[in-house]
N, C-alpha and C. Protein backbone atom coordinates (compact mmCIF):
# COMPACT_ATOMS: atom_id res chain seq x y z
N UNK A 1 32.50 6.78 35.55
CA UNK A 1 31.66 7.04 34.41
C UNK A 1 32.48 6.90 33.13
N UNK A 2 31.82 6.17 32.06
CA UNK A 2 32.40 5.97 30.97
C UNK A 2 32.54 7.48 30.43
N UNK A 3 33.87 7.64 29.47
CA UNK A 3 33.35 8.85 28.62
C UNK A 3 32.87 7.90 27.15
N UNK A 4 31.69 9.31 26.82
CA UNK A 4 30.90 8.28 25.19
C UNK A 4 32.45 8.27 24.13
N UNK A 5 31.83 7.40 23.46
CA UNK A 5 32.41 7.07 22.20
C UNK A 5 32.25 7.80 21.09
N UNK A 6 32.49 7.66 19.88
CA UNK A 6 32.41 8.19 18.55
C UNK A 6 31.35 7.04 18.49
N UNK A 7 31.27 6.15 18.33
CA UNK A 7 30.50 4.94 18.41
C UNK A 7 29.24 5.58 18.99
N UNK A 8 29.24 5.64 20.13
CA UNK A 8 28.08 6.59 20.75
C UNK A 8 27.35 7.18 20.11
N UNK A 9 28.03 8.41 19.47
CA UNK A 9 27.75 9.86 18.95
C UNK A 9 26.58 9.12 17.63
N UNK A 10 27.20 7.90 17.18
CA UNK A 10 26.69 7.29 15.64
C UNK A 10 25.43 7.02 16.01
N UNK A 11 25.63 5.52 16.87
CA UNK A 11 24.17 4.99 17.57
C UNK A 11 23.21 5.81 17.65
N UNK A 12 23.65 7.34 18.41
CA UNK A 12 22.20 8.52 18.86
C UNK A 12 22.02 8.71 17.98
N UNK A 13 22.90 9.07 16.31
CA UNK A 13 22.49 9.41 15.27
C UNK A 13 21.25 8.55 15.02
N UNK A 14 21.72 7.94 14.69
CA UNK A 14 20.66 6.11 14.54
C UNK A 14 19.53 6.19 14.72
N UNK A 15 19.49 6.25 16.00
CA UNK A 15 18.37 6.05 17.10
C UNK A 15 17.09 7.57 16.70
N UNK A 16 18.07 8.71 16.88
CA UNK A 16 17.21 9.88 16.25
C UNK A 16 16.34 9.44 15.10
N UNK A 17 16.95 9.13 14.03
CA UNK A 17 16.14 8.90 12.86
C UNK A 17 14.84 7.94 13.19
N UNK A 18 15.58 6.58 14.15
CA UNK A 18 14.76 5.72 14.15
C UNK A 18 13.15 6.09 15.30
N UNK A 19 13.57 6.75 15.95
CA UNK A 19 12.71 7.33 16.64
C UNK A 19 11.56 8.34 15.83
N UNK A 20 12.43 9.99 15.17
CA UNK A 20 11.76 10.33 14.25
C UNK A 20 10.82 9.76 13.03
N UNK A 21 11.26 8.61 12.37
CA UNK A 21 10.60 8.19 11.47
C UNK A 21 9.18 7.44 12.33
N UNK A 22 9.74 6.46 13.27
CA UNK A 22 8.75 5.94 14.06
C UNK A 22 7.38 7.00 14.33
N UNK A 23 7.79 8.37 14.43
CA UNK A 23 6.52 9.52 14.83
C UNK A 23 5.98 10.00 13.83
N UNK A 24 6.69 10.15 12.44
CA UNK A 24 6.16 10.20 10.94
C UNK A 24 4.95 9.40 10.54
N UNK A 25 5.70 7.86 11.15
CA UNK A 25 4.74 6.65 10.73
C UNK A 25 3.67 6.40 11.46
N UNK A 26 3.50 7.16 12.67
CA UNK A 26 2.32 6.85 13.63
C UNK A 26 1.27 8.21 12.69
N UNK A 27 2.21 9.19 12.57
CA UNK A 27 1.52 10.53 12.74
C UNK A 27 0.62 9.85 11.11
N UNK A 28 1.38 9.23 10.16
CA UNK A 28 0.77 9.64 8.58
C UNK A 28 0.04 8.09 8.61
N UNK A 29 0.00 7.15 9.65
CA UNK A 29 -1.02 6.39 9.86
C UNK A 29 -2.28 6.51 10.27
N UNK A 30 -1.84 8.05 11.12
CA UNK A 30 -3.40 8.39 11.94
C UNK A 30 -4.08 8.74 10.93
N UNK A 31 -3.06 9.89 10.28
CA UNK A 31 -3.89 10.52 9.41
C UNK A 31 -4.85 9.56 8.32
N UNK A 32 -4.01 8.88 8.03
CA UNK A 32 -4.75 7.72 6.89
C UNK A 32 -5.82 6.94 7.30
N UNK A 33 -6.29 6.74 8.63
CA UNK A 33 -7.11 6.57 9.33
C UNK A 33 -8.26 7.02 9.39
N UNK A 34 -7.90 8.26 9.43
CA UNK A 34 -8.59 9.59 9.85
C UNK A 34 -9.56 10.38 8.54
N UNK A 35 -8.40 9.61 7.40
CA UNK A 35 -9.41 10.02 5.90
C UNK A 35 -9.83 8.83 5.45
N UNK A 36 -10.20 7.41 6.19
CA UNK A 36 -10.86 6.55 5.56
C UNK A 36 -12.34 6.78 6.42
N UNK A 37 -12.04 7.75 7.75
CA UNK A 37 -13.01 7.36 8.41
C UNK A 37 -13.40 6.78 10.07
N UNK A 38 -12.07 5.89 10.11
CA UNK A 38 -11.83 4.73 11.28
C UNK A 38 -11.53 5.03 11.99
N UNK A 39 -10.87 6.92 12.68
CA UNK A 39 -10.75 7.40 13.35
C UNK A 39 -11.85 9.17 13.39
N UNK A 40 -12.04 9.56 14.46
CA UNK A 40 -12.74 10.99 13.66
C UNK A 40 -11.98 11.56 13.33
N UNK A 41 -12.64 12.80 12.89
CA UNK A 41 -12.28 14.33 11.91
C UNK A 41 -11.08 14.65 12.78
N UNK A 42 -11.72 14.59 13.68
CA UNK A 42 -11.03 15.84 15.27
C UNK A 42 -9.90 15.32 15.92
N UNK A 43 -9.40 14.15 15.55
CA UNK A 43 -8.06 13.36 15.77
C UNK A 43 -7.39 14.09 15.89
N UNK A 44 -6.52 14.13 17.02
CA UNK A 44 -5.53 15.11 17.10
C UNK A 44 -4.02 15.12 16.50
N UNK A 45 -3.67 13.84 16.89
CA UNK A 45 -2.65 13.25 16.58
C UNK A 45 -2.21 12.68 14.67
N UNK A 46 -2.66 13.52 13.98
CA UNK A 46 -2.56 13.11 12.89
C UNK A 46 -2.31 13.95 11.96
N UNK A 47 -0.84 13.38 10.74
CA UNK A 47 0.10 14.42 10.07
C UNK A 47 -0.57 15.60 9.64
N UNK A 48 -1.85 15.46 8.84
CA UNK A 48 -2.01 16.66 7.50
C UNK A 48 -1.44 16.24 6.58
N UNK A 49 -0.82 15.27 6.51
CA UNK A 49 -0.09 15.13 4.71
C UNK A 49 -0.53 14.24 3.84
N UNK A 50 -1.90 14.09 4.45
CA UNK A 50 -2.62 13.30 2.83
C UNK A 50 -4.00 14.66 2.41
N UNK A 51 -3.88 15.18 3.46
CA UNK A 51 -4.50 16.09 2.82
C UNK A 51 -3.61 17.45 2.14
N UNK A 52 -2.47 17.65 2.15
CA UNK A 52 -1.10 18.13 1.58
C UNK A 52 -1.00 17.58 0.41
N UNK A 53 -0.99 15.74 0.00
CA UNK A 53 -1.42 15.44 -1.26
C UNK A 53 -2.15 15.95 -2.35
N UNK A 54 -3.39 15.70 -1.65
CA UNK A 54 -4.87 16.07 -2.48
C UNK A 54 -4.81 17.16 -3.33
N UNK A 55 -4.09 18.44 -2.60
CA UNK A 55 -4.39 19.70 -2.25
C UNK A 55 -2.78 19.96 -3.48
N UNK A 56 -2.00 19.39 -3.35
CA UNK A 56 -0.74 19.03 -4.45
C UNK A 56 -1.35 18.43 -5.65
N UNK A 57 -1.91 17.48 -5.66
CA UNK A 57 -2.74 16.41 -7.29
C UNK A 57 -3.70 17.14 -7.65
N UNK A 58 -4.49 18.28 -6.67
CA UNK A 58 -5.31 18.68 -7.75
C UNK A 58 -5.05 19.23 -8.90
N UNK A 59 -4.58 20.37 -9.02
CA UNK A 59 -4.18 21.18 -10.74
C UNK A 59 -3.76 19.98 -11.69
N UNK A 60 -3.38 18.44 -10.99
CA UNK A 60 -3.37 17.73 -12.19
C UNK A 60 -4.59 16.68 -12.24
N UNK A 61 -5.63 16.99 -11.66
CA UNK A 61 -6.97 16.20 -11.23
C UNK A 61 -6.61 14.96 -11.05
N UNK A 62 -5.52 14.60 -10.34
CA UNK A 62 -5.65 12.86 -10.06
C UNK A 62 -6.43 12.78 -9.12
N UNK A 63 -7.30 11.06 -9.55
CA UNK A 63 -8.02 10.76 -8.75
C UNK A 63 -7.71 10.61 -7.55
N UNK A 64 -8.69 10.51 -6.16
CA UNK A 64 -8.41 10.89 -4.51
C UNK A 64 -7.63 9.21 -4.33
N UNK A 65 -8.47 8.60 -5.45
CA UNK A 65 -7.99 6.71 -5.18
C UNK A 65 -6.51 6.48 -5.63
N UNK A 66 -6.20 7.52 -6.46
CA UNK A 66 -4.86 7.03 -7.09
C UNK A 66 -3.73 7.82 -5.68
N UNK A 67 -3.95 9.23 -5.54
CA UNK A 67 -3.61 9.84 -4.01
C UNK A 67 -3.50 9.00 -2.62
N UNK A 68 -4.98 8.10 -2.87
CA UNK A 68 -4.82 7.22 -1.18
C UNK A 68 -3.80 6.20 -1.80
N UNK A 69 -3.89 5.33 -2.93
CA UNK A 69 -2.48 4.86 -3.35
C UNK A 69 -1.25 5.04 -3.02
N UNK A 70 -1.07 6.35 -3.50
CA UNK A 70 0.47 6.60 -3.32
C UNK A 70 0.60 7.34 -2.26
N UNK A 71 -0.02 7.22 -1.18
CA UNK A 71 0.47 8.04 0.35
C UNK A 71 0.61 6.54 0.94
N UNK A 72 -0.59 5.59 0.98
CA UNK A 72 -0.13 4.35 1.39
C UNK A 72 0.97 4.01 0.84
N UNK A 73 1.70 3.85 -0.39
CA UNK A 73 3.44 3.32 -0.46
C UNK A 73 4.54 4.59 0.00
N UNK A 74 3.95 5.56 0.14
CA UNK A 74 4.53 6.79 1.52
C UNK A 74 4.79 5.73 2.38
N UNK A 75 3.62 5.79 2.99
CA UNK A 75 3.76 5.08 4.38
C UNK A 75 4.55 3.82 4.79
N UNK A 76 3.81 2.78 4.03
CA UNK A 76 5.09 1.78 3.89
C UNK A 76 6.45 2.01 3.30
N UNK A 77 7.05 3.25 2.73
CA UNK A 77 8.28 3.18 2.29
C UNK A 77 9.17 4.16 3.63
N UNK A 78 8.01 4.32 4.15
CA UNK A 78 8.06 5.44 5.60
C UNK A 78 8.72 4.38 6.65
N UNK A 79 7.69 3.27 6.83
CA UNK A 79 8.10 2.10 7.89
C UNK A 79 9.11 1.55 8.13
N UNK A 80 9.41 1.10 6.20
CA UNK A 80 10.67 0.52 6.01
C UNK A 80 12.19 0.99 6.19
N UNK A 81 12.12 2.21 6.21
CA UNK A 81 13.06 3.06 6.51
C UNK A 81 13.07 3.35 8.16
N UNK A 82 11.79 3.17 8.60
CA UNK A 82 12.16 3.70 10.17
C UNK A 82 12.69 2.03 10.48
N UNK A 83 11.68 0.72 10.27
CA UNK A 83 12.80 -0.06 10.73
C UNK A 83 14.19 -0.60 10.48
N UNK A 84 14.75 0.05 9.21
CA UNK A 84 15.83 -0.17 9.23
C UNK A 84 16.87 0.63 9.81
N UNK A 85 16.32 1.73 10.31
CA UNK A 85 16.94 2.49 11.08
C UNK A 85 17.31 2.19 12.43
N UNK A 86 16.34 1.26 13.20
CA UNK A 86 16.01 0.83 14.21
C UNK A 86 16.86 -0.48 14.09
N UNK A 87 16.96 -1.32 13.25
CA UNK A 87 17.91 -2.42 13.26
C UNK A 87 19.30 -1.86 13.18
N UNK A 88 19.87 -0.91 12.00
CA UNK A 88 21.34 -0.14 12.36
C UNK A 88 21.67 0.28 13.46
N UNK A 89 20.50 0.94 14.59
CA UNK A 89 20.58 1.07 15.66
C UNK A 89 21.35 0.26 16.49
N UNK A 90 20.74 -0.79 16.26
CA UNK A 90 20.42 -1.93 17.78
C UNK A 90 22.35 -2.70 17.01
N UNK A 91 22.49 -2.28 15.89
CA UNK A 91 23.71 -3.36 15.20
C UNK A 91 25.19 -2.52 15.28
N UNK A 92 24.78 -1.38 15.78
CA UNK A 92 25.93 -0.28 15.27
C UNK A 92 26.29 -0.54 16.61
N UNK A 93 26.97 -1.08 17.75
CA UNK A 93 27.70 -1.35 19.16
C UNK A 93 28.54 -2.09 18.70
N UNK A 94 28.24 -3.25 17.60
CA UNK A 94 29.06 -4.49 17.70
C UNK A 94 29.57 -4.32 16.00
N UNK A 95 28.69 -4.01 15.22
CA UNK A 95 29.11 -3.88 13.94
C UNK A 95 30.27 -2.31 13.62
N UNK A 96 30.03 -1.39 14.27
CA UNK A 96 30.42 0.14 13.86
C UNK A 96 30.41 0.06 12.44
N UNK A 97 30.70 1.15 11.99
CA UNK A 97 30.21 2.20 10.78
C UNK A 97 30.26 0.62 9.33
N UNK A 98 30.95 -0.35 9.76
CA UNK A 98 31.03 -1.39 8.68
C UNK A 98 29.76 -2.47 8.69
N UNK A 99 28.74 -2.13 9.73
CA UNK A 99 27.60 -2.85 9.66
C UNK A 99 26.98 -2.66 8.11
N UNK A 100 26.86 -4.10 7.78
CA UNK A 100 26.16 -4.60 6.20
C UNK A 100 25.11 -3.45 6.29
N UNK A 101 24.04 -3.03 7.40
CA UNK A 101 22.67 -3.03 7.06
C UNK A 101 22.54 -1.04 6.93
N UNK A 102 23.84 -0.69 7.12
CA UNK A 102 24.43 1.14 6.84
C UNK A 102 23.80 1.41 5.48
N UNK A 103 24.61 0.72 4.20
CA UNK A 103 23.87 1.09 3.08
C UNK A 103 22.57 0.92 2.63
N UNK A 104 21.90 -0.39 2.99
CA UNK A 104 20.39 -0.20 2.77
C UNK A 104 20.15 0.91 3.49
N UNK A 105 19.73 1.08 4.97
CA UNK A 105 19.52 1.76 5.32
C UNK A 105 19.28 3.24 4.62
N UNK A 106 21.01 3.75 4.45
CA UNK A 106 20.89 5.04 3.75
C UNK A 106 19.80 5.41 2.36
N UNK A 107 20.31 4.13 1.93
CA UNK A 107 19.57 3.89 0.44
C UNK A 107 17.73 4.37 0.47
N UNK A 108 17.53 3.56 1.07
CA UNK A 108 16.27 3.57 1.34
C UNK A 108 15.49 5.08 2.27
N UNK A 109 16.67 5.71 2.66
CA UNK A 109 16.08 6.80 3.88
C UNK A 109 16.48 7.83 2.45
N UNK A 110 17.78 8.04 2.00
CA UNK A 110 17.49 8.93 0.72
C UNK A 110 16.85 8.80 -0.30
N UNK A 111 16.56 7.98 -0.76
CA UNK A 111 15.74 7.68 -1.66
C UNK A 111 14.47 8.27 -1.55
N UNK A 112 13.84 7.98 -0.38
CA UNK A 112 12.50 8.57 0.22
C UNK A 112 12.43 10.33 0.29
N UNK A 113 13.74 10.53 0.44
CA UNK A 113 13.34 12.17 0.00
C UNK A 113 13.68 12.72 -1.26
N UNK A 114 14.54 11.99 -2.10
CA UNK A 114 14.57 12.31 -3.32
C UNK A 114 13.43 12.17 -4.00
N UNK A 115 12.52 10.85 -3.65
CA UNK A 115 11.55 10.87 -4.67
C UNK A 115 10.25 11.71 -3.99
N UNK A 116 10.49 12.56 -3.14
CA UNK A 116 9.52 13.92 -2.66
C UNK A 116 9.96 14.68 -3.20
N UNK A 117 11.16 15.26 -3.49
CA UNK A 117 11.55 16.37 -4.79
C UNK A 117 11.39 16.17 -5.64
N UNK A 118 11.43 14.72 -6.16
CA UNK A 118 11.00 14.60 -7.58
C UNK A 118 9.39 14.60 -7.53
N UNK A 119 8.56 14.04 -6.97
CA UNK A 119 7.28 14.18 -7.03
C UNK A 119 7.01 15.88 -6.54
N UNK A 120 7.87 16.76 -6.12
CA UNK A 120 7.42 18.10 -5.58
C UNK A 120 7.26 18.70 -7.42
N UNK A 121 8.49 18.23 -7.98
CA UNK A 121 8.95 18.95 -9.03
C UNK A 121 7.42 18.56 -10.50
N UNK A 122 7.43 17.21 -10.53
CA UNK A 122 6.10 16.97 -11.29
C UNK A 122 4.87 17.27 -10.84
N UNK A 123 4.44 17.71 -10.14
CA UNK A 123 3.17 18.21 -9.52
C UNK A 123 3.37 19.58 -9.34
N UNK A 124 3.99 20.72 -9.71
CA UNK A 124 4.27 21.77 -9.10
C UNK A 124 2.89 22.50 -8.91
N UNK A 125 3.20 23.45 -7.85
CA UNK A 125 1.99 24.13 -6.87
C UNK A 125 2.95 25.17 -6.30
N UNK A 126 2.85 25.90 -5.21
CA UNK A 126 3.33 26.61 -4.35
C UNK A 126 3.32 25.03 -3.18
N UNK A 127 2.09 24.70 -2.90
CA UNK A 127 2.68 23.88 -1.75
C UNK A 127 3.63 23.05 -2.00
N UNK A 128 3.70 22.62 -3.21
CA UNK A 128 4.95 21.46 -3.66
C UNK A 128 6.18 22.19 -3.56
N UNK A 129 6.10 23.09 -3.86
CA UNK A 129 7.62 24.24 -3.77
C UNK A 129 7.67 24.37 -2.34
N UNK A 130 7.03 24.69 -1.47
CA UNK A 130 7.39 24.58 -0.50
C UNK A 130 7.82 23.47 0.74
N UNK A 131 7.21 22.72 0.24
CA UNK A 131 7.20 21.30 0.89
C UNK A 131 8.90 20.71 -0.36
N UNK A 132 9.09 20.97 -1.05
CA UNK A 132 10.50 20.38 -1.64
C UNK A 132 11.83 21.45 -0.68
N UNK A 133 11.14 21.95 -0.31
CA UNK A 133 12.26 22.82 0.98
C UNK A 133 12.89 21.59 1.92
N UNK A 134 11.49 21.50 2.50
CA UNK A 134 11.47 20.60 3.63
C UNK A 134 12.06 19.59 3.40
N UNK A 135 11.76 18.64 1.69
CA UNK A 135 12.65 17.29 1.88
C UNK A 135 13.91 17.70 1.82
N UNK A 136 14.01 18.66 0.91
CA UNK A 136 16.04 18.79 0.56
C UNK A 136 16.82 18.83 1.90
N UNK A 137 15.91 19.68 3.14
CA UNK A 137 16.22 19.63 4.28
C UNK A 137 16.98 18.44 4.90
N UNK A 138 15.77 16.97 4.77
CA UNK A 138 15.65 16.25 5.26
C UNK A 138 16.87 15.33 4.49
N UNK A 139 17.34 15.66 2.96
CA UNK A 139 17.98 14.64 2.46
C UNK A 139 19.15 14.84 2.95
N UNK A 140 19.79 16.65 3.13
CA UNK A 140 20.60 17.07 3.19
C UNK A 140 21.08 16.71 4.97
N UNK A 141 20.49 16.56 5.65
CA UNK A 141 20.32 16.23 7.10
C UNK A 141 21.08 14.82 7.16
N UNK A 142 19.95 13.79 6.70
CA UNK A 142 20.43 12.30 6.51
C UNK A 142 21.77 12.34 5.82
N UNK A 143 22.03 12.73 4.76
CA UNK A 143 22.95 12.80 4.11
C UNK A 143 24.50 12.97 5.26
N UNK A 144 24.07 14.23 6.17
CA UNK A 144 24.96 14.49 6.84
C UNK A 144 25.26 13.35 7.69
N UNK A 145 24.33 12.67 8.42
CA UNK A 145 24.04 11.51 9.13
C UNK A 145 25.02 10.45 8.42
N UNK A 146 25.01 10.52 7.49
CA UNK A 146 25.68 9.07 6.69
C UNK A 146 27.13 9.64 6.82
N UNK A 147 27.55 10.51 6.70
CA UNK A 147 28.94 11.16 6.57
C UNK A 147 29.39 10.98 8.10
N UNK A 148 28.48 11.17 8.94
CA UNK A 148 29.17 11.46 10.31
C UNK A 148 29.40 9.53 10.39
N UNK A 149 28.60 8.97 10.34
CA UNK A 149 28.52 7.67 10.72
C UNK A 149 29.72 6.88 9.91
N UNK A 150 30.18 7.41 8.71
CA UNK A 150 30.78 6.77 8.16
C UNK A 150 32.12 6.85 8.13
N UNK A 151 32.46 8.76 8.71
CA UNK A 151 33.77 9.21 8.55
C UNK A 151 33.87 9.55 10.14
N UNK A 152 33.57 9.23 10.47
CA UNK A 152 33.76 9.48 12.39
C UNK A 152 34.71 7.90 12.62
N UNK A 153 35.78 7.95 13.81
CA UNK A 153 36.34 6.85 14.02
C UNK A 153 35.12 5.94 14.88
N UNK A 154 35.47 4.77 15.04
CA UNK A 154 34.36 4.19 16.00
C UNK A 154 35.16 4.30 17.13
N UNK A 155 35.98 4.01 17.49
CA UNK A 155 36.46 4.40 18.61
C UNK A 155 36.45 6.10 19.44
């Protein structure tokens, strides 16, 4: 039996995210589904976070159209990040921590929770305060992710 690698340890990093985001993007697809209609009410499988939106934009009455807007570039900025996670994945065996596609990657996976604190912070609510928990969580998490991947030997 092989023993794992540091290399290893990175890849699962990888793979976690790429997996997690993959269940984000199913879950906040259903949901988007689910509030056009194309799926029912009673869907099981689906986030709550466009109705977490709504329920955030009201005290500033944005329209529900400008809301389904910007949860759809959620979503696609959701995708884009899970597949680039999924390509660092599949690249981090042969590339280690010097694979080109590390910094997009990061770029794009922090970015996505910074601009949920920043959108927590312009919309404030209690749910926005609480939900800016959750991203700092999430930046502070990834964040760690990038450190391990980057300052871990590959060997």
């Amino acid at each position: 039996m092989r023993t794992p690698t540091w290399r290893t340890l990175k890849r699962l990093l990888l793979l976690f995210w790429a997996v997690w985001l993959s269940l984000v993007v199913a879950g906040n697809t259903t949901d988007a589904l689910r509030a056009m209609g194309t799926l029912p009410a009673d869907f099981s499988f689906a986030s709550g976070n466009y109705e977490a939106i709504l329920e955030v934009a009201s005290p500033m009455e944005l329209p529900n159209s400008l809301c389904a807007f910007l949860y759809a570039g959620v979503i696609a900025w959701e995708t884009l990040s899970m597949a680039l996670f999924w390509i660092a994945a599949v690249k981090m065996p042969r590339a280690g921590a010097r694979s080109a596609i590390l910094p997009l990657t990061f770029m794009v996976g922090l970015g996505l929770w910074a601009a949920f604190q920043i959108a927590c912070e312009a919309l404030p609510s209690p749910l926005a305060y609480n939900l800016a928990g959750t991203h700092r969580l999430l930046f502070t998490e990834q964040l760690a992710t990038l450190l391990a991947v980057v300052l871990l030997p590959d060997e």
